[in-house]
Protein backbone atom coordinates (compact mmCIF):
# COMPACT_ATOMS: atom_id res chain seq x y z
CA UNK A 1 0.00 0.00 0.00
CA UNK A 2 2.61 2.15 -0.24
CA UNK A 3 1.84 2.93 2.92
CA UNK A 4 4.16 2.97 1.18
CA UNK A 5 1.88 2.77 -1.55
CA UNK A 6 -1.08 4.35 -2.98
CA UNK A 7 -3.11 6.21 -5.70
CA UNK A 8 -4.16 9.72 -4.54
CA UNK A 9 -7.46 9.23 -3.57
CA UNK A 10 -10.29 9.89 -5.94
CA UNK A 11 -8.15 7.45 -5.77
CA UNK A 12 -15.30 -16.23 -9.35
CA UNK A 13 -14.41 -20.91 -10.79
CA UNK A 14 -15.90 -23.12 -8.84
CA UNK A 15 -14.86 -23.03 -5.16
CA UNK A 16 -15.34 -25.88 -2.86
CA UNK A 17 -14.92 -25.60 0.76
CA UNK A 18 -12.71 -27.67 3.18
CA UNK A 19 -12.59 -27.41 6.85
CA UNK A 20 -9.87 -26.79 8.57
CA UNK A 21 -9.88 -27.20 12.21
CA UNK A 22 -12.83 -25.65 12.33
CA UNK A 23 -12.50 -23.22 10.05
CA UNK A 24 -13.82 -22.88 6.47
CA UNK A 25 -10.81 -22.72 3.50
CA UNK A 26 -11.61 -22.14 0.18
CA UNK A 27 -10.18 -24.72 -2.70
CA UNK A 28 -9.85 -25.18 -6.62
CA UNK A 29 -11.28 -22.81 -9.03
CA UNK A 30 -11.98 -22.70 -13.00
CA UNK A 31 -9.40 -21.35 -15.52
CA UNK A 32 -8.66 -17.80 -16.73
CA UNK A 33 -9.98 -16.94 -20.44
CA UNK A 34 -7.33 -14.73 -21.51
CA UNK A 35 -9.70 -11.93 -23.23
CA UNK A 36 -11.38 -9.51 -21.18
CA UNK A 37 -13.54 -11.71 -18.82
CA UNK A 38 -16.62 -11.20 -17.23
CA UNK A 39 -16.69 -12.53 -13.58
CA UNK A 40 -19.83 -14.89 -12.79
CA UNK A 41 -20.51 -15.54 -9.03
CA UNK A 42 -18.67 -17.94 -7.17
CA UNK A 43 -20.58 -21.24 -6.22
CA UNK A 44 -20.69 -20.87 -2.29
CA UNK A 45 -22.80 -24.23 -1.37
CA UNK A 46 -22.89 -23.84 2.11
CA UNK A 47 -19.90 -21.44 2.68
CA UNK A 48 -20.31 -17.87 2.35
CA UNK A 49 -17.21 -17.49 0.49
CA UNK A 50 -17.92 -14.53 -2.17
CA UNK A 51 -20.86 -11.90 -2.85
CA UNK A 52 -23.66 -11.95 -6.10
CA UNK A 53 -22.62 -10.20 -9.02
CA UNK A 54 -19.91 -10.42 -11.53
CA UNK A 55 -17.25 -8.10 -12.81
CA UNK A 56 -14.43 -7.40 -15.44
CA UNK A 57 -10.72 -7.41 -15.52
CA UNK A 58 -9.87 -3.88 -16.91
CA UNK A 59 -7.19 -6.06 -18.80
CA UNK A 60 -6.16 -9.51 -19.00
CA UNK A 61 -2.79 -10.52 -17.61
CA UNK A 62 0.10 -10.14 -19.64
CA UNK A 63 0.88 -13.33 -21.88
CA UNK A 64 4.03 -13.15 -23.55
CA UNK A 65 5.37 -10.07 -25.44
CA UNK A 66 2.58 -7.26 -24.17
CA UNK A 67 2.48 -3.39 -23.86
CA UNK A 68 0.62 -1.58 -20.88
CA UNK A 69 -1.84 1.35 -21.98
CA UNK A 70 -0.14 4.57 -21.82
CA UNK A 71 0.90 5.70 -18.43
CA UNK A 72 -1.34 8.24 -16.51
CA UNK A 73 -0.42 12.04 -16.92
CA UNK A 74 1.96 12.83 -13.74
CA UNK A 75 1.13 14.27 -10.59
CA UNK A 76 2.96 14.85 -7.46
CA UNK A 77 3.88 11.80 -5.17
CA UNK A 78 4.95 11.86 -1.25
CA UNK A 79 8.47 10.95 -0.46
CA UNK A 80 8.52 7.76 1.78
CA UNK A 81 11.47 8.31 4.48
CA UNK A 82 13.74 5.83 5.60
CA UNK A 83 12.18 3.61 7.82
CA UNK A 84 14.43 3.20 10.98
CA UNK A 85 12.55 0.87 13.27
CA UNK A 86 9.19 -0.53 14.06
CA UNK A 87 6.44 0.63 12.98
CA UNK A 88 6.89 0.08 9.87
CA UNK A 89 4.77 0.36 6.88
CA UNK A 90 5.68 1.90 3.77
CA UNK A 91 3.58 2.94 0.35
CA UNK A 92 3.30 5.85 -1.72
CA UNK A 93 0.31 7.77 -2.87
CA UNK A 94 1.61 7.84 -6.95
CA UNK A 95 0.27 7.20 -9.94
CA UNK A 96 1.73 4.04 -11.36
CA UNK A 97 4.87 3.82 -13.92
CA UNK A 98 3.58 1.50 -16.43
CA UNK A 99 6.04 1.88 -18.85
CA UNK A 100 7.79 -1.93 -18.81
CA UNK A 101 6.81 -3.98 -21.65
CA UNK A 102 7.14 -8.11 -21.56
CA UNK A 103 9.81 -9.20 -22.82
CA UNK A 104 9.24 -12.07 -25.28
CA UNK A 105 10.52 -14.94 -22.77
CA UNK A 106 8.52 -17.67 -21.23
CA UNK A 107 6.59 -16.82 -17.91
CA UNK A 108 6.86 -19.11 -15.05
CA UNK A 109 3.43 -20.48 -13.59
CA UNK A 110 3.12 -21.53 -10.05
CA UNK A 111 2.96 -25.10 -9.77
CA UNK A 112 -0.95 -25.58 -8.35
CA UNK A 113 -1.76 -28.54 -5.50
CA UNK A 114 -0.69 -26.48 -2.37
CA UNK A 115 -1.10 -27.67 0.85
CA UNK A 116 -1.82 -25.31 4.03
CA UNK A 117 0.76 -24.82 6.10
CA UNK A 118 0.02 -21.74 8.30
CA UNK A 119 -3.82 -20.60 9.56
CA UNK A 120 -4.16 -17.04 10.95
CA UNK A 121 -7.30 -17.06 12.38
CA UNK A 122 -9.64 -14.41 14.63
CA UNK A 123 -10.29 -16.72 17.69
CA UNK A 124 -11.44 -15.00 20.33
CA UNK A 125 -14.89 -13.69 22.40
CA UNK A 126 -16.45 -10.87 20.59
CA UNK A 127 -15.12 -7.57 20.91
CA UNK A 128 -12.00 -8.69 22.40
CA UNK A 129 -8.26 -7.97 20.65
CA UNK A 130 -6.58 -10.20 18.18
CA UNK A 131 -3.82 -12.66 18.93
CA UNK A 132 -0.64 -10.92 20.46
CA UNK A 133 0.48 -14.19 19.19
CA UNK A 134 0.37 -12.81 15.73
CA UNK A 135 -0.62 -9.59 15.69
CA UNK A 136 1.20 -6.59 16.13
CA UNK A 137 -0.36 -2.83 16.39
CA UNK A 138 1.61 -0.28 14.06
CA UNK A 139 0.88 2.81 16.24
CA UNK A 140 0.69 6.48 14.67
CA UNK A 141 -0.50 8.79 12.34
CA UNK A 142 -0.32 10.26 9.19
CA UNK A 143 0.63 6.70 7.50
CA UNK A 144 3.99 7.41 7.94
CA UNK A 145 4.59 9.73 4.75
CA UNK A 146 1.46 9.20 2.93
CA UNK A 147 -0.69 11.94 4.61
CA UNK A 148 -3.15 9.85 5.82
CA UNK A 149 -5.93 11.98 8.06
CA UNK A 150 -6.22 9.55 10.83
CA UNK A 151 -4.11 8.42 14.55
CA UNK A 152 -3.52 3.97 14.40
CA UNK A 153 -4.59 3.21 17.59
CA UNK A 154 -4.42 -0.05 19.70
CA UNK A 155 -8.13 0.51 20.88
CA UNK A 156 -11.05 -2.59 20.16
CA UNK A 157 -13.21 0.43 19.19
CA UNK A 158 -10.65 0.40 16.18
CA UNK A 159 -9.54 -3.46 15.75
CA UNK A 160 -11.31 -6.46 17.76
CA UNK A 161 -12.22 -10.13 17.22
CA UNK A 162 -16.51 -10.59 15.90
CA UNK A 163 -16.36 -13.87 17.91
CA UNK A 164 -17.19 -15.97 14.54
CA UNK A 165 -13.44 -16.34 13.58
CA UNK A 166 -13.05 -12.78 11.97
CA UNK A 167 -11.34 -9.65 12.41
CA UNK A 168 -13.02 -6.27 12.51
CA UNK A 169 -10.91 -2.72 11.50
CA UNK A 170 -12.72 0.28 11.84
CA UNK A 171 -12.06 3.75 10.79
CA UNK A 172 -14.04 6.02 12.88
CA UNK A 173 -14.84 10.27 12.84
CA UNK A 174 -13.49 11.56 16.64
CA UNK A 175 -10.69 13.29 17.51
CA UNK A 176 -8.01 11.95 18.92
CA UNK A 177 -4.36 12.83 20.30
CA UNK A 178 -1.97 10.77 18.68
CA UNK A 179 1.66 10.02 20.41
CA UNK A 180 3.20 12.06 18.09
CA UNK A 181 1.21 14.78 19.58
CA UNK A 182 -0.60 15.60 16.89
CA UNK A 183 -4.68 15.71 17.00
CA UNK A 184 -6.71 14.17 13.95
CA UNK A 185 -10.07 13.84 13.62
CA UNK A 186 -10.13 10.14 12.32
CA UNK A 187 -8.76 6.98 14.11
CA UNK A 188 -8.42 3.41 12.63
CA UNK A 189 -5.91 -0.03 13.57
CA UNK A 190 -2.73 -1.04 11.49
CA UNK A 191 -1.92 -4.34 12.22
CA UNK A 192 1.17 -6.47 10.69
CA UNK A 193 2.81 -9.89 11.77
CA UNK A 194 5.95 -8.78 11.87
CA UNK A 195 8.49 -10.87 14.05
CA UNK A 196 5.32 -12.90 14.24
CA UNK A 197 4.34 -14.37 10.82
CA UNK A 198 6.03 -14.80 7.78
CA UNK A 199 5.58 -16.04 4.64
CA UNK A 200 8.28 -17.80 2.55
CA UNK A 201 9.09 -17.30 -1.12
CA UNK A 202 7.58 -19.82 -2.88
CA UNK A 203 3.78 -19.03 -0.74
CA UNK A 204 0.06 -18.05 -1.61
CA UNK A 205 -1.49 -16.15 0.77
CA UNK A 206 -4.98 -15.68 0.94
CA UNK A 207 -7.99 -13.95 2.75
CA UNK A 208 -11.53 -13.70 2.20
CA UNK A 209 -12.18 -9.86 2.92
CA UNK A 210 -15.42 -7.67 2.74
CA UNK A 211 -13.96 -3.87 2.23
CA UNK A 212 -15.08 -0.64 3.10
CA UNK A 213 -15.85 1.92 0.60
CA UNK A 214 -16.75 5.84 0.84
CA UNK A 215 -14.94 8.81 -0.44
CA UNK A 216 -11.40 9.12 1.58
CA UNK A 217 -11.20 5.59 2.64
CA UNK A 218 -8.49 3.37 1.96
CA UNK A 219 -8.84 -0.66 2.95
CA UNK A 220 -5.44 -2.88 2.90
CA UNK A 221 -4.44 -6.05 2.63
CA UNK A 222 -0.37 -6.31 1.93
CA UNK A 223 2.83 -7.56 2.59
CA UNK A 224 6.40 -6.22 3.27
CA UNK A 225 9.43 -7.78 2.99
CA UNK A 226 10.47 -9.26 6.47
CA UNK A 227 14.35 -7.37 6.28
CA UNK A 228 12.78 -4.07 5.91
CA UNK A 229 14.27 -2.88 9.10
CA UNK A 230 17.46 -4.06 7.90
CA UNK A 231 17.49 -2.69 4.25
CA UNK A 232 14.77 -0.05 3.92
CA UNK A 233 11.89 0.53 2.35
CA UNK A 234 11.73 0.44 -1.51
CA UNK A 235 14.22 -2.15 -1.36
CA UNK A 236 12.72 -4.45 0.83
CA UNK A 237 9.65 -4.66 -1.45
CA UNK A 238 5.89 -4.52 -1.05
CA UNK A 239 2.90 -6.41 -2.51
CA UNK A 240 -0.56 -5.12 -1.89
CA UNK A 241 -2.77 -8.03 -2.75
CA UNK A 242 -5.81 -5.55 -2.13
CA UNK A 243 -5.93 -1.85 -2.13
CA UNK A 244 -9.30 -0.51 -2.14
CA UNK A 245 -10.36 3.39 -3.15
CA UNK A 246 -13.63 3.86 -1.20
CA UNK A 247 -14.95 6.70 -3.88
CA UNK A 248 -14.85 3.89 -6.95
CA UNK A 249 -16.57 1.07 -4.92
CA UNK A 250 -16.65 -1.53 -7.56
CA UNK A 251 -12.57 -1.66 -8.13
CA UNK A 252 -9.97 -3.83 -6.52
CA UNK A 253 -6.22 -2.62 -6.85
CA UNK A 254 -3.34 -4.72 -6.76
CA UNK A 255 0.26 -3.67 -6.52
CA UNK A 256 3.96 -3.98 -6.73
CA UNK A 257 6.77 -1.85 -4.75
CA UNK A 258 10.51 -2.09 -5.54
CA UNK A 259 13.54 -0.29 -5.72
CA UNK A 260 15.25 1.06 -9.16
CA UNK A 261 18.10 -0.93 -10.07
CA UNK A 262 20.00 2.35 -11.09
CA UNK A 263 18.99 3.71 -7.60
CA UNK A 264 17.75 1.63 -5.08
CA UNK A 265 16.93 4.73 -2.59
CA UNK A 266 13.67 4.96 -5.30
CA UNK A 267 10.16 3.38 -5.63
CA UNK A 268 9.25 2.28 -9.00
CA UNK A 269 6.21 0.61 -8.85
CA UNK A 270 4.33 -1.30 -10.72
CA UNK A 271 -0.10 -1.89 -10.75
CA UNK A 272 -2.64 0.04 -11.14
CA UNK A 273 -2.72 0.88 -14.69
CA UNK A 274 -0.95 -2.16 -15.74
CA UNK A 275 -2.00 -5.21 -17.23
CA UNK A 276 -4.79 -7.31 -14.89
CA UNK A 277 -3.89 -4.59 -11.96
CA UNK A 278 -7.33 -3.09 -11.91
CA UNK A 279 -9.95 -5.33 -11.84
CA UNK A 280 -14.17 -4.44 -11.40
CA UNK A 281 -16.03 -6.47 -9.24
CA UNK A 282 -19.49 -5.39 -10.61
CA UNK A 283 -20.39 -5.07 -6.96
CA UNK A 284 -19.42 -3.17 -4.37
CA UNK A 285 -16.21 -3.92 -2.58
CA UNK A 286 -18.54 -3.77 0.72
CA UNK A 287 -21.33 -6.06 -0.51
CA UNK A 288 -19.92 -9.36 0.85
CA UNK A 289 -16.28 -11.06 0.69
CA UNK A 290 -14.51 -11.67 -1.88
CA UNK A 291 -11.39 -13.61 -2.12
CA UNK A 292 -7.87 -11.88 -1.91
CA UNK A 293 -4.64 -13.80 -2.97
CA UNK A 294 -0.98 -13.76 -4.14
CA UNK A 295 1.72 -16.24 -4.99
CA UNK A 296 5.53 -15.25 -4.83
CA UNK A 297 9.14 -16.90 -5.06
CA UNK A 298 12.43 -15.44 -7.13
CA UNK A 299 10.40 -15.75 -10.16
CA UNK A 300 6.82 -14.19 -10.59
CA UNK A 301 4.58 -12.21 -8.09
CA UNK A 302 0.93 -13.83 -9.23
CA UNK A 303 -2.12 -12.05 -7.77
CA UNK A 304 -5.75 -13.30 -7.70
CA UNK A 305 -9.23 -12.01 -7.14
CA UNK A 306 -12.02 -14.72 -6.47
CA UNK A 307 -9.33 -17.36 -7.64
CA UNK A 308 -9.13 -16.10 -10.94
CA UNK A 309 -5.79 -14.44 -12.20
CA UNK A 310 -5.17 -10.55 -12.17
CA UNK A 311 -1.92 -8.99 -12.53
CA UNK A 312 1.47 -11.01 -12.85
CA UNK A 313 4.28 -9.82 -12.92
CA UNK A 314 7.87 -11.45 -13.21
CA UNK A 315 11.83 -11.09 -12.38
CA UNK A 316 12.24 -11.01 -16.55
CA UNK A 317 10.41 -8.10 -16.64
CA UNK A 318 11.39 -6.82 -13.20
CA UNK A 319 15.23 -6.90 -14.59
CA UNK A 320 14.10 -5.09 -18.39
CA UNK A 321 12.74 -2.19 -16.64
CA UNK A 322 15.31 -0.68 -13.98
CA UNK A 323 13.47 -3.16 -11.16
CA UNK A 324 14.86 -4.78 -8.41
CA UNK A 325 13.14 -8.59 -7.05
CA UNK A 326 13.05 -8.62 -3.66
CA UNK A 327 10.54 -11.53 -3.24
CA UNK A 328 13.08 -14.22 -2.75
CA UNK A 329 12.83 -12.98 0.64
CA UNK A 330 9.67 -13.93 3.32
CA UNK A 331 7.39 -11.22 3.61
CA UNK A 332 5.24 -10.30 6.46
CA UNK A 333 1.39 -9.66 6.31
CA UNK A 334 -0.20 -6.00 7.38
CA UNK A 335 -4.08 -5.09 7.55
CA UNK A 336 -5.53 -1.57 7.58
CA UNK A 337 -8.11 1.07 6.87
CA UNK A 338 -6.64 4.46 6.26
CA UNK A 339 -8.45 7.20 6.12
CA UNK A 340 -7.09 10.34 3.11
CA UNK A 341 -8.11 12.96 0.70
CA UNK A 342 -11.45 14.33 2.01
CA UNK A 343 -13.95 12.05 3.59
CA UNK A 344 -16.50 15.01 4.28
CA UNK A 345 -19.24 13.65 3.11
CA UNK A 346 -18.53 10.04 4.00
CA UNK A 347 -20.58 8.42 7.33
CA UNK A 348 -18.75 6.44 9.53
CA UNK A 349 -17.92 3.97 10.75
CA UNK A 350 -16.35 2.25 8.26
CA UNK A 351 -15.11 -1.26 8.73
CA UNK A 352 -13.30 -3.96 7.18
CA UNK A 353 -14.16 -7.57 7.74
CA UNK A 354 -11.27 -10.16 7.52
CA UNK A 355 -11.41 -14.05 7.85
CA UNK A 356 -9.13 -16.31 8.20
CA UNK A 357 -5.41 -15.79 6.79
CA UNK A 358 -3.93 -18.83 4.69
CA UNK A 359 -0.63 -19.73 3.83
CA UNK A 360 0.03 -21.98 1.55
CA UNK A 361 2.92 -23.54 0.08
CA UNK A 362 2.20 -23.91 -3.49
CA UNK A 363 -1.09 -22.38 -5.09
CA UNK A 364 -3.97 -24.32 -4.08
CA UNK A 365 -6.34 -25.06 -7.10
């Protein structure tokens, strides 16, 4: 998120379900048609595992040799400083560069048939915190150099546990003093695994997530490279697997951060405007859950909406276009609901429903 990451605001497949201790994970899904593709429900049986409606990928992923549409006119970015301890959590508000073109090479496919090998769940009585276990609160405001209007608190008004195996975020309207000793008139959670929960290269991580929408707010889902305190932030890399912009309610984001090989101290990102980045639900990001993934290793970042294929992206291409690859590294995960531009006119409350957190180790269908 380029929290480090992010747009200035205007800014399905059959699924069967498995149980896992308990808990419901999703499994298999139909292949990508790779034209622009209409998304048709998921089939839930007896798992709520998606919401009614369909949707279209803005573009199918790239497939060999393939140009993106021409980039965005520019407009002004914030400068992410140089992280220098916990919290961290880095993303710029840009428009995306997407100016790198495929080369005409090959591009590696995850192998599918993955088994589960870590379950973050939301135990817990209803209303109380998440797992210290896992969980982490990233603590501030201003979204450390994206602008962001509201103070990360540790507060279950902001974060808690609905007591049916999910976690709640909540952006809320009231002032509050953060410990920076500045006063904003939003507050909201940041949560990451860092030091907690990793996952390797070579993982698909997945969550079924019902976003928030509204003018001004800004749902997360992402992940940052586990050495950030070590190297810094572009170079440690970011994937957001979902980045939501509450004032066009029916889009899904996905997104890339990594350094330039000519200077590492920059961001060049890639998403957005690229191939499969941008993909419409049909619905509303807040109408039910939909299904949030990403594969990674030293080859190909893979992201996928309702188990269908968005954006890929690989080291070939990474390499052609002045790009470090960072993701032969474990990442960590990171939840959140910012809160930027001007949410005036926006009621809230606005929450962010998360289930269950899988990690596989190969993608799963």
């Amino acid at each position: 998120m380029l929290r480090f990451s992010k747009f200035r605001m205007v800014k399905r497949s059959t699924l069967a379900a498995t149980v896992i201790g308990g808990l419901t994970v999703l499994a298999s899904a139909q292949a990508w048609a790779a034209t622009i593709t209409i998304y048709a429900p998921p089939d839930t049986g007896t798992a709520a595992a998606g919401s009614a409606g369909g949707g279209t990928i803005y573009a199918p992923p790239d497939t060999g040799t393939q140009s993106a549409p021409p980039a965005p006119s520019p407009s002004p970015s914030s400068i992410r400083p140089t992280p220098t301890s916990s919290p961290t959590r880095f993303t710029i508000y840009a428009p995306p560069d997407t100016s790198w073109t495929a080369p005409p090479s090959p591009k590696p496919t995850p192998t599918p048939s993955g088994s589960l090998t870590r379950l973050v769940t939301f135990a817990g009585p209803a209303g109380s915190a998440p797992r210290s276990a896992d969980w982490n609160y990233e603590l501030g405001g201003g979204g450390w150099g994206n602008n962001e209007l509201e103070t990360y608190t540790n507060s279950t008004a902001n974060s808690y546990v609905d007591g049916n195996g999910h976690l709640v975020i909540s952006a809320r309207r009231e002032t509050v003093t953060g410990s920076d000793g500045i006063t904003r008139n939003y507050t909201s959670a940041r949560l990451s695994t860092a030091g907690k929960v990793v996952a390797q290269p070579g993982s698909y991580v997945e969550a079924s997530i019902t976003a928030p929408v509204g003018t001004g707010v800004w749902p997360a889902f992402w992940t940052i490279g586990a050495n950030v305190n070590q190297v810094g932030w572009p170079q440690s890399g970011e994937i957001d697997i979902l980045e939501g912009t509450g004032a066009t309610p029916t889009l899904a984001h996905t997104n890339i951060h990594v350094s330039r090989l000519s200077d590492p101290s920059q961001n060049n990102q890639v998403g957005w405007g690229a191939p499969g980045a941008t993909v419409d639900l049909g619905v509303s990001l807040d109408s039910g859950p939909h299904l949030y993934g990403m594969y990674f290793d030293a080859h190909v970042v893979q992201f996928y909406i309702d188990r269908k294929p968005a954006m890929q992206f690989t080291a070939v291409q990474a390499a052609a276009t002045d790009r470090a690859w960072p993701f032969d590294k474990p990442q960590y995960l990171i939840l959140n609901v910012a809160v930027d531009g001007d949410p005036s006119a926006t009621s809230f409350p606005r929450s962010m429903t998360v289930g269950p957190i899988g990690i596989y180790n190969k993608v799963p269908f």
